[in-house]
N, C-alpha and C. Protein backbone atom coordinates (compact mmCIF):
# COMPACT_ATOMS: atom_id res chain seq x y z
N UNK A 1 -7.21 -5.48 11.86
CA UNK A 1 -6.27 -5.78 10.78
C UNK A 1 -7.00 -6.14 9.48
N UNK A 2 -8.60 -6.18 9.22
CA UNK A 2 -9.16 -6.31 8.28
C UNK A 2 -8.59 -5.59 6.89
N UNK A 3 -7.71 -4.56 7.07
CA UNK A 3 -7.18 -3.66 5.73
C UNK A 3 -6.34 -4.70 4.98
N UNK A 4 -5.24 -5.49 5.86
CA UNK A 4 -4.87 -6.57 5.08
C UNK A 4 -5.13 -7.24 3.94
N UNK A 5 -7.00 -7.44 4.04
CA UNK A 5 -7.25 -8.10 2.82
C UNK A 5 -7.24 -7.37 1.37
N UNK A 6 -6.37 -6.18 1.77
CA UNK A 6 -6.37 -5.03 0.31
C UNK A 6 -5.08 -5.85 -0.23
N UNK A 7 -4.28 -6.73 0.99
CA UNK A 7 -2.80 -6.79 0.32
C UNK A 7 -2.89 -8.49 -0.08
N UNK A 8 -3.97 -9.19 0.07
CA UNK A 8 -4.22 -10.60 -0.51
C UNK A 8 -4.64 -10.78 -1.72
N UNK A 9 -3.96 -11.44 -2.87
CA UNK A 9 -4.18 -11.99 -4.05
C UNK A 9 -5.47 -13.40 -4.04
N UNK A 10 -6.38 -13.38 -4.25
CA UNK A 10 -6.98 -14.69 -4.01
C UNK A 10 -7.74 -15.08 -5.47
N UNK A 11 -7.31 -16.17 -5.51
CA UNK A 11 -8.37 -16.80 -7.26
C UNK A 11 -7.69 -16.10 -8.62
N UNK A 12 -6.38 -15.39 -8.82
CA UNK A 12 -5.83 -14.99 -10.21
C UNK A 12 -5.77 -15.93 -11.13
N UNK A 13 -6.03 -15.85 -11.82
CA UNK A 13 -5.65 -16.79 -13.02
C UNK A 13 -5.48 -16.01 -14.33
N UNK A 14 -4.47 -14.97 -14.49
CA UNK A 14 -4.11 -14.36 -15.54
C UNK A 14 -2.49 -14.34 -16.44
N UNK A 15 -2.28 -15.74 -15.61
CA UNK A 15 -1.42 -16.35 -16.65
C UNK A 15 -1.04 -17.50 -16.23
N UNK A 16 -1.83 -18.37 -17.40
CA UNK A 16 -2.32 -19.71 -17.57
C UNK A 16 -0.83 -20.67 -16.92
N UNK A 17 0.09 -20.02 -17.44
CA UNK A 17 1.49 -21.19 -17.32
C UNK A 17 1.85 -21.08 -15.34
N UNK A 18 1.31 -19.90 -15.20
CA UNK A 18 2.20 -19.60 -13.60
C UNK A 18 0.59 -20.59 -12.92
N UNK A 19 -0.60 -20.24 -13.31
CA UNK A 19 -1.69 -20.87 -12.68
C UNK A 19 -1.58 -22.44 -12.89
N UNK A 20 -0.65 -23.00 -14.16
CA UNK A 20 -0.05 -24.66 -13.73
C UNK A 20 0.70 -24.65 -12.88
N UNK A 21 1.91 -23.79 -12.35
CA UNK A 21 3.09 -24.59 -12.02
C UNK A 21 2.99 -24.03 -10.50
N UNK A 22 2.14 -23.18 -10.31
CA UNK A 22 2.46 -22.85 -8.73
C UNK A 22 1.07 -23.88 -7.96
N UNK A 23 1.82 -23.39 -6.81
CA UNK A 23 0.39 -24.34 -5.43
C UNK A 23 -0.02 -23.69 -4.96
N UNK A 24 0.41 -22.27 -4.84
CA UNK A 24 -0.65 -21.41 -4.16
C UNK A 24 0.31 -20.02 -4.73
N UNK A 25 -0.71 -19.10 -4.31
CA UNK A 25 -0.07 -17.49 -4.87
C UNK A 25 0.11 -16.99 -3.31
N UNK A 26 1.49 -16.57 -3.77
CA UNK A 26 2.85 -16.57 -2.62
C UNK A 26 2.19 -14.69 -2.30
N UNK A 27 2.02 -14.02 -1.29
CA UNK A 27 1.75 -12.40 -1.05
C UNK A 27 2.65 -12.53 -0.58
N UNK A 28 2.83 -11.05 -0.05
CA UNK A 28 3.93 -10.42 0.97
C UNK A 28 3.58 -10.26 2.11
N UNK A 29 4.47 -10.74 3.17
CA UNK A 29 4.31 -10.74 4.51
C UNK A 29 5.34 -9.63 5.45
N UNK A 30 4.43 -9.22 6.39
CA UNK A 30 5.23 -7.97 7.08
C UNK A 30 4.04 -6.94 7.02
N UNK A 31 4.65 -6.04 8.05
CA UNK A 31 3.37 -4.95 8.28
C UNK A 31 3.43 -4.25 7.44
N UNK A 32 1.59 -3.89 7.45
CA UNK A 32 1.15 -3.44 6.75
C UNK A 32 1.91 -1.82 6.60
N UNK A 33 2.74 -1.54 7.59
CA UNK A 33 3.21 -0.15 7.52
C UNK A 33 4.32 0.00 7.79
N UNK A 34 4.84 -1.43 7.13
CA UNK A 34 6.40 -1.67 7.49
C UNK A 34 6.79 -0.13 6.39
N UNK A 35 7.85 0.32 6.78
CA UNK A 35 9.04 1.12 6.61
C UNK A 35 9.75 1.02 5.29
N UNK A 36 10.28 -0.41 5.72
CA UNK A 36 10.55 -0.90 4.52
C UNK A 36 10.34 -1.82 3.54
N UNK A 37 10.36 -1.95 2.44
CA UNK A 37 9.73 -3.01 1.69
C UNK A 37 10.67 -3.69 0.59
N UNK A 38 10.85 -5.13 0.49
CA UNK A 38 12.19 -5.65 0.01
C UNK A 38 11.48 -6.12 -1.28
N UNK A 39 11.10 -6.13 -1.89
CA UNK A 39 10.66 -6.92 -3.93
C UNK A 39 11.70 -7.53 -4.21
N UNK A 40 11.10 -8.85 -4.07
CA UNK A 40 11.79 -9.99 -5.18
C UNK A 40 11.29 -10.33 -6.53
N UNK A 41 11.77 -11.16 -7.19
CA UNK A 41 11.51 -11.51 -8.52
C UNK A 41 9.87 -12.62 -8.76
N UNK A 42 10.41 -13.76 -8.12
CA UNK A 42 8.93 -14.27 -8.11
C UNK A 42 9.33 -15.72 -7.04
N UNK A 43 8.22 -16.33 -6.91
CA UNK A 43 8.40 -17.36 -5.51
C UNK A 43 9.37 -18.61 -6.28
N UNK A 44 10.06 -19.18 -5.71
CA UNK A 44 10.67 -20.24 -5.74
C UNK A 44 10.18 -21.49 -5.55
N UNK A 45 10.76 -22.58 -5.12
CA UNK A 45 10.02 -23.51 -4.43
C UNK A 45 9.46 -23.55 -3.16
N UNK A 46 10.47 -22.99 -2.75
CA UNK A 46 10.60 -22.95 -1.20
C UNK A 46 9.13 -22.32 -0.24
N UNK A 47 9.25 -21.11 -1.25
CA UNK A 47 8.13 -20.03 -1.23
C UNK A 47 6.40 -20.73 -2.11
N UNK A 48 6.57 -21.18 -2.63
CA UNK A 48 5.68 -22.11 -3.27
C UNK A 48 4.85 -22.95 -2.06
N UNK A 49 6.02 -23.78 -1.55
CA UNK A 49 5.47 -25.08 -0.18
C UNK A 49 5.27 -24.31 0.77
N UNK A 50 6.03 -22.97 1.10
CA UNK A 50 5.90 -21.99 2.68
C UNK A 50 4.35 -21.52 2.53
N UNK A 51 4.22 -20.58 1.06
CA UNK A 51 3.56 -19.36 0.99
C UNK A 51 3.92 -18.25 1.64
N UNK A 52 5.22 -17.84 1.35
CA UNK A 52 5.87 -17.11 1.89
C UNK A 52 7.10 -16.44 1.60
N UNK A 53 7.28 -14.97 1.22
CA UNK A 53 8.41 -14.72 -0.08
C UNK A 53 10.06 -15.03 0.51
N UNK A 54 10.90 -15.27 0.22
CA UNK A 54 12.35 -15.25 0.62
C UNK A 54 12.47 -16.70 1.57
N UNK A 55 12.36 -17.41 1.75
CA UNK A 55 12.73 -18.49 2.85
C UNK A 55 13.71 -19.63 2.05
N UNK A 56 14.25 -20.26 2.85
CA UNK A 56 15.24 -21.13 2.22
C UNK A 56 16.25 -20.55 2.47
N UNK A 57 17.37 -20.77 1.67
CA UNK A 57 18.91 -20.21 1.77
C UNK A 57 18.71 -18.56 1.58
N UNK A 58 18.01 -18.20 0.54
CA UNK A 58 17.83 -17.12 0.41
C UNK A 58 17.43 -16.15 1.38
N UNK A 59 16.44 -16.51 2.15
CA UNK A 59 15.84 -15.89 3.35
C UNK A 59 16.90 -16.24 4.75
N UNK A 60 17.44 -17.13 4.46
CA UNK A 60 18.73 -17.07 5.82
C UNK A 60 19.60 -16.13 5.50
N UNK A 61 19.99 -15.88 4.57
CA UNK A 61 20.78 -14.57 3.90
C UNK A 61 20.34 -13.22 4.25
N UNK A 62 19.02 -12.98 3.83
CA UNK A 62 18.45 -11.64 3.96
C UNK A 62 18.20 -11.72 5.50
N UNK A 63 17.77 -12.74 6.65
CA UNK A 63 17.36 -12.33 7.64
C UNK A 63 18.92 -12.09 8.68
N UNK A 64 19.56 -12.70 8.48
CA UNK A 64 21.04 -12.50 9.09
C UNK A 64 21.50 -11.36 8.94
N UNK A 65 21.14 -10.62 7.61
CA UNK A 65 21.81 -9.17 6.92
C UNK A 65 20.74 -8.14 7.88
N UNK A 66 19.61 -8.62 7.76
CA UNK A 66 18.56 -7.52 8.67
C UNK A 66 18.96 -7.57 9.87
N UNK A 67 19.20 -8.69 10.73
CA UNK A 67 19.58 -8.54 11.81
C UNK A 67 20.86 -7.59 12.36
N UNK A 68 21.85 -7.89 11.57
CA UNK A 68 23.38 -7.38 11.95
C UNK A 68 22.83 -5.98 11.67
N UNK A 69 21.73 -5.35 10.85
CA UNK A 69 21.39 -4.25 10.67
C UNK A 69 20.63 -3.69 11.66
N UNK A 70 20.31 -4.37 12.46
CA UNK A 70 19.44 -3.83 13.30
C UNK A 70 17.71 -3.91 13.09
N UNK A 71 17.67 -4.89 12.10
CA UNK A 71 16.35 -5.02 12.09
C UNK A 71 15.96 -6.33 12.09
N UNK A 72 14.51 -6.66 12.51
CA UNK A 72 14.03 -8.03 12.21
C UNK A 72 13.35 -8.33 10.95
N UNK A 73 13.10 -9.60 10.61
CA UNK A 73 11.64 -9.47 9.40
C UNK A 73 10.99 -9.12 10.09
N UNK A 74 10.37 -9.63 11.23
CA UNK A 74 9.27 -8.78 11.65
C UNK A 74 9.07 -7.42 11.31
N UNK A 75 9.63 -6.66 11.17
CA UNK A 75 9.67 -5.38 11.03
C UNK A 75 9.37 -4.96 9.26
N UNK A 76 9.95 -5.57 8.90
CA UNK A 76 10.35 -5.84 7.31
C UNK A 76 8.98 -6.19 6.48
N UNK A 77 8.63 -5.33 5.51
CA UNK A 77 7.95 -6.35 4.30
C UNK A 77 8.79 -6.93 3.01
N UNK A 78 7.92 -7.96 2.53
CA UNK A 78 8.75 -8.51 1.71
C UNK A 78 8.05 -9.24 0.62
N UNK A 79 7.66 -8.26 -0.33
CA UNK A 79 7.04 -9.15 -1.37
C UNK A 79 7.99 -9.50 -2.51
N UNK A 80 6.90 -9.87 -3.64
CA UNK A 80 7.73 -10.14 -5.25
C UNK A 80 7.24 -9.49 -6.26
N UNK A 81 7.66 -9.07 -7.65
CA UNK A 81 7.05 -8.68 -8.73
C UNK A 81 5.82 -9.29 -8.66
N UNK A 82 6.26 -11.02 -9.06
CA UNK A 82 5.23 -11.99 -9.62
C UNK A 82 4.91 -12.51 -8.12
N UNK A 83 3.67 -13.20 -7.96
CA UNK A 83 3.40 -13.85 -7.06
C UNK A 83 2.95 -15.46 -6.94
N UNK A 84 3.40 -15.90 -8.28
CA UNK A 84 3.04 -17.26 -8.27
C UNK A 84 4.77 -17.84 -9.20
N UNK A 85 5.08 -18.89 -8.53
CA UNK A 85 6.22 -19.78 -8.96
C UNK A 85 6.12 -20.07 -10.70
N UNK A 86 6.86 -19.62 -11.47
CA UNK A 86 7.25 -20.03 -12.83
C UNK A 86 7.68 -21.36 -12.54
N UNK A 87 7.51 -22.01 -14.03
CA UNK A 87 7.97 -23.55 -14.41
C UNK A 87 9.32 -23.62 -14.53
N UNK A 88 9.81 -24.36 -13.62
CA UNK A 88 11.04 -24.67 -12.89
C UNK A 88 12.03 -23.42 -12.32
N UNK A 89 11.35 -22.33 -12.58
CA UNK A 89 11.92 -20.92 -11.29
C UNK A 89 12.80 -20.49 -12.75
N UNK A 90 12.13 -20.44 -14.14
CA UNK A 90 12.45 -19.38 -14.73
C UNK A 90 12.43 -17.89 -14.37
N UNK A 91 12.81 -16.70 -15.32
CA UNK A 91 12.58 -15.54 -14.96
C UNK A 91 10.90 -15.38 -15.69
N UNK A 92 10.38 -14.49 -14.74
CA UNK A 92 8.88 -14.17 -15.00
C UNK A 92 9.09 -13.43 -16.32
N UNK A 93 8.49 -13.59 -17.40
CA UNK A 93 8.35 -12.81 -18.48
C UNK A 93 7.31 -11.70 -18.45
N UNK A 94 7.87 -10.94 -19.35
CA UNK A 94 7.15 -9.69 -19.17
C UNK A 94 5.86 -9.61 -19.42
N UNK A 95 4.76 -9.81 -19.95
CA UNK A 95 3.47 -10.19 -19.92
C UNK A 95 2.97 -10.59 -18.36
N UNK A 96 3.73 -10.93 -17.80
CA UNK A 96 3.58 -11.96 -16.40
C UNK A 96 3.77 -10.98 -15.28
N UNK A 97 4.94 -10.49 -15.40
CA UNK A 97 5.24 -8.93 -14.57
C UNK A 97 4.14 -8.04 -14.61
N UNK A 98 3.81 -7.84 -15.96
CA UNK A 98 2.76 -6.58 -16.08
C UNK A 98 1.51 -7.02 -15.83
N UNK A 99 1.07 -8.85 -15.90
CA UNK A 99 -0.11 -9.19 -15.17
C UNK A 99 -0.40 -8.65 -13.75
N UNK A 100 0.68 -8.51 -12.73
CA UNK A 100 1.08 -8.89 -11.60
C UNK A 100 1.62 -7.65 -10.77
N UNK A 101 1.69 -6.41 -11.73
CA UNK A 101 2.21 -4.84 -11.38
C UNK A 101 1.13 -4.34 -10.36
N UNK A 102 -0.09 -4.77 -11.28
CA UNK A 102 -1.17 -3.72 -10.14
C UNK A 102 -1.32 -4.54 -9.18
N UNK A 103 -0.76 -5.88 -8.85
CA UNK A 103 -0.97 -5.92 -7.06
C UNK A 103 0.12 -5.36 -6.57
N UNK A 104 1.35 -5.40 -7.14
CA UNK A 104 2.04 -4.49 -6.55
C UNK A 104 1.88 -2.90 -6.34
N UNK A 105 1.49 -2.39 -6.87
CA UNK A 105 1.76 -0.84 -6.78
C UNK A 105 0.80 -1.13 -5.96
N UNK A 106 -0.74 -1.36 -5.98
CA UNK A 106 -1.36 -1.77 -4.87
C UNK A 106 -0.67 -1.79 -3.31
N UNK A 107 0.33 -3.03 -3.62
CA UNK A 107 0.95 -3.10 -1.95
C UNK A 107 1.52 -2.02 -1.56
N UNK A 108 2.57 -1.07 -2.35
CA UNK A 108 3.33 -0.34 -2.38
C UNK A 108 2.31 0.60 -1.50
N UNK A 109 1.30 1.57 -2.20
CA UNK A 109 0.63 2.36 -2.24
C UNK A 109 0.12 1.91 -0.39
N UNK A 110 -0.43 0.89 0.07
CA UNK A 110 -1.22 0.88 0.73
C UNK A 110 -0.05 0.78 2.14
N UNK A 111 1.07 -0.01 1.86
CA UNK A 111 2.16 -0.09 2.90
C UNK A 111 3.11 1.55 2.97
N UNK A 112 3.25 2.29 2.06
CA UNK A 112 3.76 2.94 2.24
C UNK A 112 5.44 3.50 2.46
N UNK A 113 6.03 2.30 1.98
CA UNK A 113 6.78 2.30 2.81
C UNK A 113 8.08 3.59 2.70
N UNK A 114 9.17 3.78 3.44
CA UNK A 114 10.18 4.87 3.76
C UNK A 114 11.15 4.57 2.38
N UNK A 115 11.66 3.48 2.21
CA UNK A 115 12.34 2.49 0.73
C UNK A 115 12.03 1.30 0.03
N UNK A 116 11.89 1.36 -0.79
CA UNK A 116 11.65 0.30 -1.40
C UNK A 116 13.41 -0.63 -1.88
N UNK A 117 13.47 -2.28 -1.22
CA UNK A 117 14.47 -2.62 -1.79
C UNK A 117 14.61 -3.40 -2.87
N UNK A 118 15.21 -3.44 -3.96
CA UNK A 118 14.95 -4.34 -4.83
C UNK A 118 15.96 -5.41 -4.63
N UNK A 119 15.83 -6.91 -5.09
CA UNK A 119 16.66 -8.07 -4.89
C UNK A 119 16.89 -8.36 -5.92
N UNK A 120 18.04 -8.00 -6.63
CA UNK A 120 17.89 -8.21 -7.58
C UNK A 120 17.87 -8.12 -9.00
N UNK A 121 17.87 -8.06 -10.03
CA UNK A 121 17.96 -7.89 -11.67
C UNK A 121 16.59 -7.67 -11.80
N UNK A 122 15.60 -8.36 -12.28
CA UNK A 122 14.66 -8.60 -12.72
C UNK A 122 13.52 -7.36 -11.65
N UNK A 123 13.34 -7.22 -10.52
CA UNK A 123 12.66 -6.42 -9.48
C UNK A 123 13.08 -4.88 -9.64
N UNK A 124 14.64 -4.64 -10.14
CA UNK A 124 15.50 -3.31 -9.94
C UNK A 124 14.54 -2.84 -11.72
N UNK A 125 14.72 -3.65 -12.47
CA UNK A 125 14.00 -3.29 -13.82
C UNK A 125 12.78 -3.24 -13.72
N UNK A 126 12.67 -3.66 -13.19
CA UNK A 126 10.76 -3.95 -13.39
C UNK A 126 10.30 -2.29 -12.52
N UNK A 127 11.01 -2.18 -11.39
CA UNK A 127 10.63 -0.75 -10.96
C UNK A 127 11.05 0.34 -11.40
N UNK A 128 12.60 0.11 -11.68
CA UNK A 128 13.04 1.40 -12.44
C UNK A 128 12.69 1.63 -14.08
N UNK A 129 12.95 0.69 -14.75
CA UNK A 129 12.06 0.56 -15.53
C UNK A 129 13.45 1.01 -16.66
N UNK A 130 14.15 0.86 -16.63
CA UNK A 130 15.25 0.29 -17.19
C UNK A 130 16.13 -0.72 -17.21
N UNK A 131 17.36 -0.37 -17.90
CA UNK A 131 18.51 -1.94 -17.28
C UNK A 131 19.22 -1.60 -16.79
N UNK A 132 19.51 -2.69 -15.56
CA UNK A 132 20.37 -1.95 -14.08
C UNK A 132 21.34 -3.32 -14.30
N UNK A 133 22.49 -3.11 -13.86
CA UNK A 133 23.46 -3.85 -13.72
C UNK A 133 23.84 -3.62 -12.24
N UNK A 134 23.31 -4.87 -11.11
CA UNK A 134 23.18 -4.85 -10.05
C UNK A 134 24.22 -4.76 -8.94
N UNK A 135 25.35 -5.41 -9.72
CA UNK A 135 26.98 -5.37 -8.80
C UNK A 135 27.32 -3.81 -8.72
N UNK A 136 27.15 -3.40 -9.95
CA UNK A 136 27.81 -2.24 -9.96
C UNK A 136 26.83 -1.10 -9.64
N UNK A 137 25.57 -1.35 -9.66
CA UNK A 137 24.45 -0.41 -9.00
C UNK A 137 24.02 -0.26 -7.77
N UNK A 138 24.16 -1.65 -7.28
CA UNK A 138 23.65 -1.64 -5.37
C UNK A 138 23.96 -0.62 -4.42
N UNK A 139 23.41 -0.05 -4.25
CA UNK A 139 23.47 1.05 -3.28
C UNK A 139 23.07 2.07 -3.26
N UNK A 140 22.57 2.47 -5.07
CA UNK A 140 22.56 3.47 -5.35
C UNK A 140 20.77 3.94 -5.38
N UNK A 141 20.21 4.75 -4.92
CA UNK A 141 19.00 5.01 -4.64
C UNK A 141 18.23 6.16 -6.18
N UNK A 142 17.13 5.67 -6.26
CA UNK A 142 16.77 6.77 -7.51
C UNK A 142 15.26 7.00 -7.07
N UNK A 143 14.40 8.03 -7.39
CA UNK A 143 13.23 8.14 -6.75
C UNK A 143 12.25 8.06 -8.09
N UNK A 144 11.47 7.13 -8.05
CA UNK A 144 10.22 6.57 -9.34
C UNK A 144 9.38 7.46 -8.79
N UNK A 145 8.16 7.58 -10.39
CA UNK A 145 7.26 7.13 -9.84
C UNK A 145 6.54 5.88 -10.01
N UNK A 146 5.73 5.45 -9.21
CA UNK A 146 5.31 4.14 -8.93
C UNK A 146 3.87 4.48 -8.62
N UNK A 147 2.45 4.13 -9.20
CA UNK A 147 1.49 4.55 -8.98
C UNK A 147 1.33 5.36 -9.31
N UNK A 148 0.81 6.89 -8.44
CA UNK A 148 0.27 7.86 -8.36
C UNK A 148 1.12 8.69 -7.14
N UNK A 149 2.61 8.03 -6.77
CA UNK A 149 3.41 8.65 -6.16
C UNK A 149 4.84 8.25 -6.52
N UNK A 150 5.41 9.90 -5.69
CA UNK A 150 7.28 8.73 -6.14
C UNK A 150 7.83 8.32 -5.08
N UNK A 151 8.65 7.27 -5.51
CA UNK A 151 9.03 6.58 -4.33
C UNK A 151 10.50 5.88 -4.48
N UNK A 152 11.22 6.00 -3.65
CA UNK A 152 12.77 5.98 -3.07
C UNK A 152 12.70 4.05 -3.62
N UNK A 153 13.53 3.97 -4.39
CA UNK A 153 14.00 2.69 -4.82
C UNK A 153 15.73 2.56 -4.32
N UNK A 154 16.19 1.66 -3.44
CA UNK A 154 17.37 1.15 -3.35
C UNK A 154 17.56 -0.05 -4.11
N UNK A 155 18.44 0.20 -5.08
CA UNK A 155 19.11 -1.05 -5.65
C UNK A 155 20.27 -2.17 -4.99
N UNK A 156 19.32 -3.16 -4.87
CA UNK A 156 20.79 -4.35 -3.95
C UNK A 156 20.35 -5.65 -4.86
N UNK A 157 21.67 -6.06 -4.16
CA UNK A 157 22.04 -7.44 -5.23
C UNK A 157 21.15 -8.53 -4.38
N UNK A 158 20.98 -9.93 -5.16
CA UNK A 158 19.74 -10.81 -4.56
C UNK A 158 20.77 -11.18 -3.66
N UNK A 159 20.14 -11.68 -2.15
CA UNK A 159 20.69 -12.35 -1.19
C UNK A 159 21.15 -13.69 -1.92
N UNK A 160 21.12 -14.53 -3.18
CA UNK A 160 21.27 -15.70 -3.38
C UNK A 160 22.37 -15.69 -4.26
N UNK A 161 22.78 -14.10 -4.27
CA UNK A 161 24.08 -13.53 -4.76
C UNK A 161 25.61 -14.26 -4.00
N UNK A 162 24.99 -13.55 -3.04
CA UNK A 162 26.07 -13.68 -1.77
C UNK A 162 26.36 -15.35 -1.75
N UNK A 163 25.65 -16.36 -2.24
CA UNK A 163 26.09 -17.75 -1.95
C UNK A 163 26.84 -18.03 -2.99
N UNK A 164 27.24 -17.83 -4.01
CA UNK A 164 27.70 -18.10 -5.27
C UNK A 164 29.29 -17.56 -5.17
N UNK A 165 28.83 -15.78 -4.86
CA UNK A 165 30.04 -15.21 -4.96
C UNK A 165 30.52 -14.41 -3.51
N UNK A 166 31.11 -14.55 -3.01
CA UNK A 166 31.46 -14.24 -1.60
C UNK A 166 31.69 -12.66 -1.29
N UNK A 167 32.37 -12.28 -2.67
CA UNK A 167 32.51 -10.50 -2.76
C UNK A 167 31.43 -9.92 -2.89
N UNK A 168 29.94 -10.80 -3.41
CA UNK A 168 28.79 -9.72 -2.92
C UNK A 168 28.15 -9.79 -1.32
N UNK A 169 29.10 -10.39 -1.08
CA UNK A 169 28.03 -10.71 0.51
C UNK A 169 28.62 -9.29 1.17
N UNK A 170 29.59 -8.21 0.88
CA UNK A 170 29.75 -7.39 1.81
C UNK A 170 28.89 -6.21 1.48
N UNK A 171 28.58 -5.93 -0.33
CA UNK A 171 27.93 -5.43 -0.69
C UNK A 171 26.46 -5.45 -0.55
N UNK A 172 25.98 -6.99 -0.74
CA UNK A 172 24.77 -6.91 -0.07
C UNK A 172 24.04 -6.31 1.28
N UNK A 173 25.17 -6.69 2.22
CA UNK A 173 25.37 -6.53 4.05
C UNK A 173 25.28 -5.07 3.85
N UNK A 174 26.10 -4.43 3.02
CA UNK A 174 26.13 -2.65 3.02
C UNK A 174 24.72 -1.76 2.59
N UNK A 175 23.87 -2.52 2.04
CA UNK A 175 22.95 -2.10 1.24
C UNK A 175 21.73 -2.41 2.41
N UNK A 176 21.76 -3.39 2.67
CA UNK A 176 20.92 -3.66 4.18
C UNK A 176 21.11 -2.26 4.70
N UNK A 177 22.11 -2.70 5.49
CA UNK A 177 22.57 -1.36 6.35
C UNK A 177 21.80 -0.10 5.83
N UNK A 178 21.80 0.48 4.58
CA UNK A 178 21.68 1.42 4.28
C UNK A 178 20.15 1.46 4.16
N UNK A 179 19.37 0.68 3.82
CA UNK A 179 17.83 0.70 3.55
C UNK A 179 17.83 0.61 5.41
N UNK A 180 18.53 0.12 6.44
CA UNK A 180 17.56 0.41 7.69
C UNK A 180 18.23 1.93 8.24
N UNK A 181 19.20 2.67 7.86
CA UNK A 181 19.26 4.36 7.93
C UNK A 181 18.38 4.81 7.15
N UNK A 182 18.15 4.77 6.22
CA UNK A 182 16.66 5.36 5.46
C UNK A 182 15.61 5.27 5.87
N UNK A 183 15.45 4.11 6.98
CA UNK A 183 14.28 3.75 7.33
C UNK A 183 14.08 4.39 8.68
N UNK A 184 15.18 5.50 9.10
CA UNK A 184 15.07 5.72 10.55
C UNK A 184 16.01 5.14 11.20
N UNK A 185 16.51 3.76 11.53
CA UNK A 185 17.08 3.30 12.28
C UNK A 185 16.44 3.36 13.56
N UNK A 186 15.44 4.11 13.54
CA UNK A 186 15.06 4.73 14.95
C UNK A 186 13.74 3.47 15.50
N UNK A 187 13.01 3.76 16.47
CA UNK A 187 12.01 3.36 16.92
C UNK A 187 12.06 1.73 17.16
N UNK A 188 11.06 0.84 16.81
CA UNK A 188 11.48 -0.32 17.06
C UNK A 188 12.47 -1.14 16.37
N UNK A 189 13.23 -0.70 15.56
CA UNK A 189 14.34 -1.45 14.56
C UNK A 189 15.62 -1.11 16.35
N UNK A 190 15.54 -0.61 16.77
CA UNK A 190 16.63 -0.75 17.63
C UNK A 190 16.73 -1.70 18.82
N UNK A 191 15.40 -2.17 18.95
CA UNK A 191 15.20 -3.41 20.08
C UNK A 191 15.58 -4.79 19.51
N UNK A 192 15.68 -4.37 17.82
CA UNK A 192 16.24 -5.76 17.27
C UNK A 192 16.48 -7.21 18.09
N UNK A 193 17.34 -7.68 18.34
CA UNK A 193 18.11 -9.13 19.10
C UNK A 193 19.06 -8.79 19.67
N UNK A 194 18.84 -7.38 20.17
CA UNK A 194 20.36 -7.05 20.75
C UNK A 194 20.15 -7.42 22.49
C-alpha cells in the first residue's frame, strides 16, 4: 500500500490563514481505487479533531445514504477541495482552492475513480468550473476535464443540506443512489450490510 503516500499532504504551508486555524491537514480516506469519489468543500471541526473528511452529523447523513444505496464508506473515497479547516468553517477562498487543486487532481488522477461526487456549492464550482445552483442541479452529471483526463462529475446537494431542509434529504438519497449505478452497483458494493 506504499502508493498511498502519493495521496498524503504532509508539511503545506501555502496559505498562511488555513496553516493558523487548522490542527492538522485533513486527506481523503477510502481506497485508493475506490470507484467512487465524494469532494467536499473543506474540513470542519469535526474533521479537524478526526483527521478525517465528512464525520459528525454530516457524515451520519452521507453514510446512512451510502448504505440504503448499497454501499459502505469503506468502499467510498472521500476527500475535499481544501484540506485544512478555515477560520471558523468559512468558505475556502479562491486563492486557497487553487493552492489546494493540484492535490486534488493528483488524488483524482491516481484513484481513478468511475464518478466523481460533488457535496455541494463550493466543490460542484470548483470542478465544473462554473456556477451551479445545487437544488436544482443534483443529479445531473457533466463530463470535465480534470487534469490530463475527463471525468464524469455528479452534482449533489451537501449531506448537511438534508438537516436544515427535509425536501433535500430525498434528493440527496436519489443522487447517492445514482453515483452507486454509475459505479457498477456490481461487485463488492452488493455485500453492503445486507
Amino acid at each position: 500500500m506504499d502508493h498511498m503516500d502519493d495521496l498524503t499532504v504532509t508539511g503545506c504551508e501555502r496559505c498562511p490563514e488555513l496553516v493558523t486555524s487548522r490542527s492538522r491537514i485533513v486527506d481523503g480516506v477510502g481506497p485508493a481505487d475506490a470507484d467512487v469519489l465524494f469532494v467536499g468543500e473543506a474540513p470542519g471541526e469535526h474533521e479537524d479533531d478526526d483527521g478525517e473528511p465528512f464525520v459528525g452529523r454530516s457524515g451520519t447523513v452521507l453514510d446512512d445514504a451510502l448504505r440504503d444505496a448499497g454501499l459502505a464508506r469503506a468502499d467510498v473515497r472521500i476527500t475535499n477541495c481544501v484540506r485544512c479547516r478555515p477560520p471558523e468553517n468559512r468558505d475556502p477562498r479562491s486563492e486557497e482552492l487553487a493552492n489546494c487543486r493540484g492535490y486534488l487532481e493528483r488524488e483524482i488522477e491516481l484513484v481513478d475513480p468511475t464518478v466523481i461526487v460533488t457535496l455541494g456549492k463550493v466543490p460542484g464550482e470548483h470542478l465544473l468550473g462554473r456556477d451551479v445552483a445545487v437544488t436544482s442541479e443534483a443529479g445531473s452529471i457533466e463530463t470535465v476535464a480534470i487534469g490530463d483526463a475527463h471525468r464524469r462529475v455528479l452534482v449533489c446537494v451537501h449531506p448537511a443540506a438534508t438537516l436544515y431542509d427535509r425536501s433535500q434529504q430525498e434528493t440527496f438519497e436519489e443522487t447517492i443512489r445514482q453515483a452507486a449505478d454509475l459505479a457498477g452497483g456490481g461487485g463488492q458494493a452488493e455485500l453492503g450490510d445486507f
